[in-house]
PDB file of N, CA and C in Angstrom:
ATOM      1  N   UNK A   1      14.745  17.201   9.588  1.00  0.00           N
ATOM      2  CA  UNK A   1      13.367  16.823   9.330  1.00  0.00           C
ATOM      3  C   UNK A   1      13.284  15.766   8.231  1.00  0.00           C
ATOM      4  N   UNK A   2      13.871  16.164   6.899  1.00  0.00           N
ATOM      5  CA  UNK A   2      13.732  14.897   6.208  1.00  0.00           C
ATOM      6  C   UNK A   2      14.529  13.471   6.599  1.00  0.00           C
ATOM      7  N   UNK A   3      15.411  13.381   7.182  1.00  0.00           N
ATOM      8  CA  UNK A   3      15.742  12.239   7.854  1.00  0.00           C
ATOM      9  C   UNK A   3      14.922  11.373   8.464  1.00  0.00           C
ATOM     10  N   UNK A   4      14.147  12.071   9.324  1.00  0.00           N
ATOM     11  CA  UNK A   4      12.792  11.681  10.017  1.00  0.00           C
ATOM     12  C   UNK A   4      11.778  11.483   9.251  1.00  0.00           C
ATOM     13  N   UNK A   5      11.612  12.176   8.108  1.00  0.00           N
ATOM     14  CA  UNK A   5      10.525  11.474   7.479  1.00  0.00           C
ATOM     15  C   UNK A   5      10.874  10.244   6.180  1.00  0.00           C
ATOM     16  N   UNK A   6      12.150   9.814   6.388  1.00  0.00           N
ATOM     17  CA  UNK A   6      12.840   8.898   5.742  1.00  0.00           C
ATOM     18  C   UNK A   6      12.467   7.632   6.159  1.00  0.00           C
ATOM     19  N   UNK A   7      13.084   7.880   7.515  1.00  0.00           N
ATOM     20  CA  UNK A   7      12.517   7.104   9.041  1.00  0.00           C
ATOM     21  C   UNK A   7      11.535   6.284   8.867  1.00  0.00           C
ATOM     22  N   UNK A   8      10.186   7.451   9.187  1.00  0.00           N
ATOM     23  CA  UNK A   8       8.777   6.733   9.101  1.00  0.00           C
ATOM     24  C   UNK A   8       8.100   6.255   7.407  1.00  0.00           C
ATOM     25  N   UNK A   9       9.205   6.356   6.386  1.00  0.00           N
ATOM     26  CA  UNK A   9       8.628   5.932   5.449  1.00  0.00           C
ATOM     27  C   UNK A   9       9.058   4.295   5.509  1.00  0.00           C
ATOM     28  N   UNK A  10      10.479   4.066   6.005  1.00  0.00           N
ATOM     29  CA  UNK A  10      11.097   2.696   6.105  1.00  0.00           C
ATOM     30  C   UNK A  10      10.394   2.257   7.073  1.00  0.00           C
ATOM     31  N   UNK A  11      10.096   2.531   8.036  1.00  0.00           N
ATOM     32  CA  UNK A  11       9.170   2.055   9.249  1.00  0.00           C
ATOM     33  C   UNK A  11       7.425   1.402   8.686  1.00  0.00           C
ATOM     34  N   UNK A  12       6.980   2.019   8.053  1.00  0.00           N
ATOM     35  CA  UNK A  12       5.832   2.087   7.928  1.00  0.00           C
ATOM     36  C   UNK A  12       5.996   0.767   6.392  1.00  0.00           C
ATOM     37  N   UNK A  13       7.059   1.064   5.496  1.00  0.00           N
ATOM     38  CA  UNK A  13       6.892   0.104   4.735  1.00  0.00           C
ATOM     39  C   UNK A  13       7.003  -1.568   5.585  1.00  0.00           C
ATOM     40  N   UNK A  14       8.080  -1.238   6.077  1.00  0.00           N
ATOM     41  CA  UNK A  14       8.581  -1.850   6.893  1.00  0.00           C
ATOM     42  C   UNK A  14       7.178  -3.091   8.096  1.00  0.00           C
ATOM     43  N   UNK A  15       6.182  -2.167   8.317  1.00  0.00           N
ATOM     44  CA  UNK A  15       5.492  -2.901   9.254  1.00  0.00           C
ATOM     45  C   UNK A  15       4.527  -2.902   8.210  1.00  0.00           C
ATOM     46  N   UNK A  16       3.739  -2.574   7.356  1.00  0.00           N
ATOM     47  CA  UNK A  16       3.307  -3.485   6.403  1.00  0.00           C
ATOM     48  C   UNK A  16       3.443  -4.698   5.946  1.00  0.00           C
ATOM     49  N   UNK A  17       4.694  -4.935   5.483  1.00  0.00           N
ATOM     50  CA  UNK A  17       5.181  -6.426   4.914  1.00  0.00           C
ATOM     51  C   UNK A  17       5.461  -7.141   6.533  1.00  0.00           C
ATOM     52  N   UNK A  18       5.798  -6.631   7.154  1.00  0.00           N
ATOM     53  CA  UNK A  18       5.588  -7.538   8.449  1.00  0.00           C
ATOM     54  C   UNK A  18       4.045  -7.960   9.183  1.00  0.00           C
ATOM     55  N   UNK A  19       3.525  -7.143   8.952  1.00  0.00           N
ATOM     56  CA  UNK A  19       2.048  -7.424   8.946  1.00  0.00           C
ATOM     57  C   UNK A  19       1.288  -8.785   7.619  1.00  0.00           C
ATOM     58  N   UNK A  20       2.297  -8.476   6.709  1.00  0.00           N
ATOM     59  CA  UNK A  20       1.699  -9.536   5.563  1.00  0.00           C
ATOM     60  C   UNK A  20       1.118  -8.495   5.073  1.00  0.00           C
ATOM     61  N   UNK A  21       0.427  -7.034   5.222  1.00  0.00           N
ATOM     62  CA  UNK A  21      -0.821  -6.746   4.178  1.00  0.00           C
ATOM     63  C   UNK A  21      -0.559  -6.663   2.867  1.00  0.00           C
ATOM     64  N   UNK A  22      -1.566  -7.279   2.640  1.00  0.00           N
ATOM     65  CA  UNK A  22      -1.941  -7.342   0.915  1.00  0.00           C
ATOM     66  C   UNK A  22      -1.599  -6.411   0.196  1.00  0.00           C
ATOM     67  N   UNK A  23      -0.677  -6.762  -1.077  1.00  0.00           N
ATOM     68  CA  UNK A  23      -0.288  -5.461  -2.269  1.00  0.00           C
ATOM     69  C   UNK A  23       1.515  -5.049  -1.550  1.00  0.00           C
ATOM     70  N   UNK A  24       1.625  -4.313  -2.627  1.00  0.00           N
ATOM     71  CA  UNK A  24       3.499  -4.345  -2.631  1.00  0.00           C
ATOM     72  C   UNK A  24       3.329  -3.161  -1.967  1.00  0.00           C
ATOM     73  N   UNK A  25       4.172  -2.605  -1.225  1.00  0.00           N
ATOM     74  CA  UNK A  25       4.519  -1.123  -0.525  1.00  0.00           C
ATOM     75  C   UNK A  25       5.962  -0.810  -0.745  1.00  0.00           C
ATOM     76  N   UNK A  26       6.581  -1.162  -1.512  1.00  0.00           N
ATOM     77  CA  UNK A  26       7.550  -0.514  -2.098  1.00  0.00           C
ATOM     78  C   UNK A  26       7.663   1.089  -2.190  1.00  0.00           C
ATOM     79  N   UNK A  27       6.653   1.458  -3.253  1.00  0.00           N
ATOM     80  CA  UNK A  27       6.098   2.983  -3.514  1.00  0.00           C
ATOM     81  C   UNK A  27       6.311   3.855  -2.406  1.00  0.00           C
ATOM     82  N   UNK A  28       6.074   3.184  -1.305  1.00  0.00           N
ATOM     83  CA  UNK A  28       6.292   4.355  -0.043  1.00  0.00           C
ATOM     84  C   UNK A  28       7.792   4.801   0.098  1.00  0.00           C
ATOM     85  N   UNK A  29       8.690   3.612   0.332  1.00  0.00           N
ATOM     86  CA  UNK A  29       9.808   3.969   0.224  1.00  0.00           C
ATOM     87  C   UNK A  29      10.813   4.576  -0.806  1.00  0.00           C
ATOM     88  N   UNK A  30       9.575   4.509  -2.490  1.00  0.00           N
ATOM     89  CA  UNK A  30      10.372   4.651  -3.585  1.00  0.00           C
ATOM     90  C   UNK A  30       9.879   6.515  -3.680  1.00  0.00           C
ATOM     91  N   UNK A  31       9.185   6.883  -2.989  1.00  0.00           N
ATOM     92  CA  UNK A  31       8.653   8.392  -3.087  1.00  0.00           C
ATOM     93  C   UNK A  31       9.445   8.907  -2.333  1.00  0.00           C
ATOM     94  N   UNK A  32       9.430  10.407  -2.479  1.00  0.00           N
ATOM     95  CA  UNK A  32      10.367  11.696  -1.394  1.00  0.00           C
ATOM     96  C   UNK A  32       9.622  12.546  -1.337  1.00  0.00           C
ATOM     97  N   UNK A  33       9.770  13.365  -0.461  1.00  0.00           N
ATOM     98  CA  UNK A  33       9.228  14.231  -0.017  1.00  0.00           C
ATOM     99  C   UNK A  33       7.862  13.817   1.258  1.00  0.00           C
ATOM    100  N   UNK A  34       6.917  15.175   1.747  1.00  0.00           N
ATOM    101  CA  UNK A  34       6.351  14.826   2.735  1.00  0.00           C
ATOM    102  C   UNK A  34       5.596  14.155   3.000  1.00  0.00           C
ATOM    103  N   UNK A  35       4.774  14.270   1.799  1.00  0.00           N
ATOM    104  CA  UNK A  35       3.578  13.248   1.583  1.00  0.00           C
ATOM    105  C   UNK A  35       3.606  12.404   0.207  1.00  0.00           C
ATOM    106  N   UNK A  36       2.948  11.298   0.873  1.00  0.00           N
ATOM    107  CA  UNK A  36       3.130   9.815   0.323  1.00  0.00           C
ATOM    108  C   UNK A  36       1.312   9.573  -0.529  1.00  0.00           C
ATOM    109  N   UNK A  37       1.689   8.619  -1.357  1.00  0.00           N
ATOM    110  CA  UNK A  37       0.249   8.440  -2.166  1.00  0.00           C
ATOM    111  C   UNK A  37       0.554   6.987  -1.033  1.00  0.00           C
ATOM    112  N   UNK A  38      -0.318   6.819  -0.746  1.00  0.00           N
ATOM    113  CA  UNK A  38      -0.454   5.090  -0.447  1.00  0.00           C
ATOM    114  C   UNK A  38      -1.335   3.924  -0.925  1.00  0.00           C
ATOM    115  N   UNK A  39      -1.831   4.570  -2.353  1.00  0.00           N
ATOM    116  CA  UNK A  39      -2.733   3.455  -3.328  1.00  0.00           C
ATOM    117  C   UNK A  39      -3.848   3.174  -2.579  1.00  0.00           C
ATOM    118  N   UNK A  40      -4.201   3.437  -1.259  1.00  0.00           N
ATOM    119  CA  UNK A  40      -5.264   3.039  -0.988  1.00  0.00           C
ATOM    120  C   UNK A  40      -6.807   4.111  -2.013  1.00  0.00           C
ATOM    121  N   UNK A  41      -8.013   3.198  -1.940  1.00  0.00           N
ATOM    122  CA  UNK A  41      -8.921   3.713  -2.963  1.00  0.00           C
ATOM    123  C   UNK A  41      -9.750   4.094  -1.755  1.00  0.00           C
ATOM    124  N   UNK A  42     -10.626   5.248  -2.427  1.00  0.00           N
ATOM    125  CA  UNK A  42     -11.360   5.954  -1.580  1.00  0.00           C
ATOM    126  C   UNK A  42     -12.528   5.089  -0.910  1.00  0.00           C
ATOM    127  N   UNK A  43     -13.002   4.489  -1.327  1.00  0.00           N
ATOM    128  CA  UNK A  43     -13.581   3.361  -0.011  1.00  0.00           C
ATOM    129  C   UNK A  43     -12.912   2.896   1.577  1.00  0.00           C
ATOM    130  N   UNK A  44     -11.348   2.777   1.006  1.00  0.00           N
ATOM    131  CA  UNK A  44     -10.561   2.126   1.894  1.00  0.00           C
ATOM    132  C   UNK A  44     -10.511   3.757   2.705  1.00  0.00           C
ATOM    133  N   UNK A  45     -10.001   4.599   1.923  1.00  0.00           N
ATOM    134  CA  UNK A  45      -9.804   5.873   3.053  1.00  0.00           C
ATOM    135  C   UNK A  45     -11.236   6.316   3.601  1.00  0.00           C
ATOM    136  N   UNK A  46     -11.963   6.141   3.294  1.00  0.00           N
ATOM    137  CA  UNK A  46     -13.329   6.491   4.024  1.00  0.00           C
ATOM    138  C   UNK A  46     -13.509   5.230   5.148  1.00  0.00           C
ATOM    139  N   UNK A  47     -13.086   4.390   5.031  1.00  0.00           N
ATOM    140  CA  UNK A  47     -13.001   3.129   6.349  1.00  0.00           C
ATOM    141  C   UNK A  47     -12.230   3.523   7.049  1.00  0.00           C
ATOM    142  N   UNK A  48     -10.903   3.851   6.869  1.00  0.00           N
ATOM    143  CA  UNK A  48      -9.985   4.305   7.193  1.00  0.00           C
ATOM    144  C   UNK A  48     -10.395   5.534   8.379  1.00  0.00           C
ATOM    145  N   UNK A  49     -10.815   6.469   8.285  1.00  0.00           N
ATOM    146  CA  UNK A  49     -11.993   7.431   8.326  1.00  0.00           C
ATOM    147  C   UNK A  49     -12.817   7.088   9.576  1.00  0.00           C
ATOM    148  N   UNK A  50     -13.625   6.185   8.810  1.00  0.00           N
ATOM    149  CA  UNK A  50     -15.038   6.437  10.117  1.00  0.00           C
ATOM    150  C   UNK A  50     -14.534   4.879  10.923  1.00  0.00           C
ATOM    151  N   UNK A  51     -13.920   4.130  10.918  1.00  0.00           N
ATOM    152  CA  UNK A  51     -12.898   2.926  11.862  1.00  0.00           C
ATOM    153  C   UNK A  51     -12.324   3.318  12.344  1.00  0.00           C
ATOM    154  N   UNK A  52     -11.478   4.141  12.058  1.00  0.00           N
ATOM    155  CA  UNK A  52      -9.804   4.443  12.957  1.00  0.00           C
ATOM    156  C   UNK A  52      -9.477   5.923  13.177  1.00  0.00           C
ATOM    157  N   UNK A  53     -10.328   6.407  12.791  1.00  0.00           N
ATOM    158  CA  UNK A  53     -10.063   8.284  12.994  1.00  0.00           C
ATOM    159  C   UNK A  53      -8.794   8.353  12.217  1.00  0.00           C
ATOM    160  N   UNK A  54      -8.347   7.829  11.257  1.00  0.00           N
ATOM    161  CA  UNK A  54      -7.248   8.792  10.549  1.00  0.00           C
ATOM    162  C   UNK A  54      -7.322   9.189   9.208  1.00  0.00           C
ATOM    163  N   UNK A  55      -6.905  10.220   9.109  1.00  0.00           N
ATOM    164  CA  UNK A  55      -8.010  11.069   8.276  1.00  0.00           C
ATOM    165  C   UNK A  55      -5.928  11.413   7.052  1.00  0.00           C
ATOM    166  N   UNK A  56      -6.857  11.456   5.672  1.00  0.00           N
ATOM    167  CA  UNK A  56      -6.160  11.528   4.131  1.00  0.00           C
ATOM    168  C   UNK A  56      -7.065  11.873   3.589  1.00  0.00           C
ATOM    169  N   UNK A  57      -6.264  12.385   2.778  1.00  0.00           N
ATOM    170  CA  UNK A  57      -7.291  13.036   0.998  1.00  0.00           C
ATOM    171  C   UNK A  57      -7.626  11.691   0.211  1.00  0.00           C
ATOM    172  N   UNK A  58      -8.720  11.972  -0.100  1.00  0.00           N
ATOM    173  CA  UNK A  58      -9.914  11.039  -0.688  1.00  0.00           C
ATOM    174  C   UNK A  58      -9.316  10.281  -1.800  1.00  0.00           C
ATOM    175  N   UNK A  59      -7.629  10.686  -2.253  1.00  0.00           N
ATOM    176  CA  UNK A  59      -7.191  10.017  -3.009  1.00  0.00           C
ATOM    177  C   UNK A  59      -5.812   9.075  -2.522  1.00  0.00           C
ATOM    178  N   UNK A  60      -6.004   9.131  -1.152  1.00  0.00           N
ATOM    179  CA  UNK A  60      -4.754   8.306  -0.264  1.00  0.00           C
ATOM    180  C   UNK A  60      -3.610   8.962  -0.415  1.00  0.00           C
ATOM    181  N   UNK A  61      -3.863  10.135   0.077  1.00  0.00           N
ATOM    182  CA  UNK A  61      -2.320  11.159   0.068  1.00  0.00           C
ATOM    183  C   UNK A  61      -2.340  11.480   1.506  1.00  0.00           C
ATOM    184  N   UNK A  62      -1.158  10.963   2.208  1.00  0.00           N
ATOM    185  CA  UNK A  62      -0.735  10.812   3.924  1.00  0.00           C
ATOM    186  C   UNK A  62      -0.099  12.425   3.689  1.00  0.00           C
ATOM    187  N   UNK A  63       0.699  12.231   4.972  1.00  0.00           N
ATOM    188  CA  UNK A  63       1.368  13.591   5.532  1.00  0.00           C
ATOM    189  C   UNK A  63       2.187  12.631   6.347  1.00  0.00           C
ATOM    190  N   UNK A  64       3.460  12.418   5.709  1.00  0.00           N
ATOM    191  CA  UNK A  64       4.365  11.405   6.424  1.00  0.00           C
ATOM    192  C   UNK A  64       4.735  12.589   7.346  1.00  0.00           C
ATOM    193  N   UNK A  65       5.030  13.661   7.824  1.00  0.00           N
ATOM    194  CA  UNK A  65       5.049  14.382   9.130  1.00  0.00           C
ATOM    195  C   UNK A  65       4.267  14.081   9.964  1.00  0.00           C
ATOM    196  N   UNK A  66       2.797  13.300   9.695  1.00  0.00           N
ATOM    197  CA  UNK A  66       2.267  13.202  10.581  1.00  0.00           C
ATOM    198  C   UNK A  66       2.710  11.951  11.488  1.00  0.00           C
ATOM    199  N   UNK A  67       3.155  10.970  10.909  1.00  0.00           N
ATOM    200  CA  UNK A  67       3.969   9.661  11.328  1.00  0.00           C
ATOM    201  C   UNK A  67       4.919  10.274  12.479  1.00  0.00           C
ATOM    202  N   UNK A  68       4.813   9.322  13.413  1.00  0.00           N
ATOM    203  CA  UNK A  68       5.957   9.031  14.242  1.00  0.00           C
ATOM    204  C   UNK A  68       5.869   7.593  15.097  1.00  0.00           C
ATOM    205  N   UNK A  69       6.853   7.580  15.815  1.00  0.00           N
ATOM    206  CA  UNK A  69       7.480   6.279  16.636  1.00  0.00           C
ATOM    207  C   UNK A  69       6.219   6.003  17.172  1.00  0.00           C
ATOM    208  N   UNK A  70       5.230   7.069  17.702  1.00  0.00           N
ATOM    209  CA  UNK A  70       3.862   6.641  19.260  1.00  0.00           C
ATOM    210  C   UNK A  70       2.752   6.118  17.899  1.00  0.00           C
ATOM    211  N   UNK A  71       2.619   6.626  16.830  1.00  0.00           N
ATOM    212  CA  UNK A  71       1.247   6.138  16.356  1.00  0.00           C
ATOM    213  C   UNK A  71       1.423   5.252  14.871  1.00  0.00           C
ATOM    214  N   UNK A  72       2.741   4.804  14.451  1.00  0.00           N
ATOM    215  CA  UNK A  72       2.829   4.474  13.108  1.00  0.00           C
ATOM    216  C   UNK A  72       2.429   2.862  13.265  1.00  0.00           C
ATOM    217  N   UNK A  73       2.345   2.470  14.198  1.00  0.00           N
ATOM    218  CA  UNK A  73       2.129   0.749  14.503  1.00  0.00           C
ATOM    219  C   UNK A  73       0.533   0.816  14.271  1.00  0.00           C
ATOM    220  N   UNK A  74      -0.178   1.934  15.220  1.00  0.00           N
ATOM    221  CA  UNK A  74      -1.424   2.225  14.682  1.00  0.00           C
ATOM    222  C   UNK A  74      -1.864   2.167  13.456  1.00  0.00           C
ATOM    223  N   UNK A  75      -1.330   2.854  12.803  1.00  0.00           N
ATOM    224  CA  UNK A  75      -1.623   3.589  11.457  1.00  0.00           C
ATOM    225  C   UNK A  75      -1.136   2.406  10.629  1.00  0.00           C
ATOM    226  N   UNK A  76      -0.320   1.792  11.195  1.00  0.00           N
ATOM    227  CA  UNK A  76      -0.264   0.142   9.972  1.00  0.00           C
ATOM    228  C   UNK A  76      -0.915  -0.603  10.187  1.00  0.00           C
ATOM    229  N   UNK A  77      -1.505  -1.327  11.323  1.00  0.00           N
ATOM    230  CA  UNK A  77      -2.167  -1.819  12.009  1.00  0.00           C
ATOM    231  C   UNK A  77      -3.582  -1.463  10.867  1.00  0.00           C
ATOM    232  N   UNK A  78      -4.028  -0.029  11.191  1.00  0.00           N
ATOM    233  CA  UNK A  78      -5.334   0.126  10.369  1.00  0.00           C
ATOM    234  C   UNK A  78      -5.210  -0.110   9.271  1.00  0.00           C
ATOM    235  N   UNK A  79      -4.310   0.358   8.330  1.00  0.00           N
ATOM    236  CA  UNK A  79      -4.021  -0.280   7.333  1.00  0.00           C
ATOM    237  C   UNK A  79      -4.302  -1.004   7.236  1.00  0.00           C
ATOM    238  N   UNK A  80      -3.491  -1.969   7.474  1.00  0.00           N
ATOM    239  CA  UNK A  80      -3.974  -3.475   7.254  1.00  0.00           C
ATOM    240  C   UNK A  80      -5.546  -4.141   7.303  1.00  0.00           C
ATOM    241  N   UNK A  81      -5.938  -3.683   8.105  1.00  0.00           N
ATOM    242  CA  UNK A  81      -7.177  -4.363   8.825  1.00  0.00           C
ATOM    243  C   UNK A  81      -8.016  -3.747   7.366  1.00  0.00           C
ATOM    244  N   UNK A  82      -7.984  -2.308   7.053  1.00  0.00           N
ATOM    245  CA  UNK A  82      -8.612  -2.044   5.727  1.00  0.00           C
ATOM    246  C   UNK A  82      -8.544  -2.579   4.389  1.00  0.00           C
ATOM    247  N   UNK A  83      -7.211  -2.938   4.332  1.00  0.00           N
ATOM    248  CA  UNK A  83      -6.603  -3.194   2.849  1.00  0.00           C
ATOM    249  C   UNK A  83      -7.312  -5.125   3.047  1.00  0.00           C
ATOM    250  N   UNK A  84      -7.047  -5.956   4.173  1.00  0.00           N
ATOM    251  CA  UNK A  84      -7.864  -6.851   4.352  1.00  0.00           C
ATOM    252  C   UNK A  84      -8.889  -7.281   4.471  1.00  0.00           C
ATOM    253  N   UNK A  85     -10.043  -6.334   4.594  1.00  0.00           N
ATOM    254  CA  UNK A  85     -11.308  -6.561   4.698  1.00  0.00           C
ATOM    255  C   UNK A  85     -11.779  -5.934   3.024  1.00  0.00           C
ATOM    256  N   UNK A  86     -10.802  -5.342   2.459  1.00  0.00           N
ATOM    257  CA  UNK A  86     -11.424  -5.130   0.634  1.00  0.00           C
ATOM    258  C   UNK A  86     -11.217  -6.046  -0.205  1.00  0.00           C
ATOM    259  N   UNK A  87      -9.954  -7.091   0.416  1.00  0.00           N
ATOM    260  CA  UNK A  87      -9.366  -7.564  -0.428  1.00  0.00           C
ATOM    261  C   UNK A  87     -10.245  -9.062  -0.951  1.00  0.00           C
TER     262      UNK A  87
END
């Protein structure tokens, strides 16, 4: 299991900076364990929210278990589109 959630932390940093979005994502890959802070501010997770149905604590704390291969392109994808429309 933690292998896999190693995985989707390199993945996910990973399609961020390939996306270009705005701000460093380092942090994702520099954290362990299941869940990740992802700096996003509670505006952004409430867009996040009522845009894209994916749902975090009001202080941008994921559940990298919830990540996998079918929805993490999604989930960067929204990202992005959020972290770009605040910026």
């Amino acid at each position: 299991m933690s292998g896999r959630i190693i995985d989707m932390r390199k993945a996910l940093r990973a399609k961020l900076e390939a996306l270009g979005t705005p701000g460093t994502w380092h942090h994702i890959t520099d954290q362990i364990g299941m869940f990740s802070f992802t700096g996003l501010s509670e505006a952004q997770v409430l867009k996040l929210r009522d845009d894209a149905h994916v749902y975090m604590t009001k202080n941008g704390r994921i559940s990298m278990a919830g990540l996998n291969t079918r929805n993490i392109d999604y989930f960067a994808e929204a990202v992005d589109k959020v972290v770009r429309a605040s910026s």
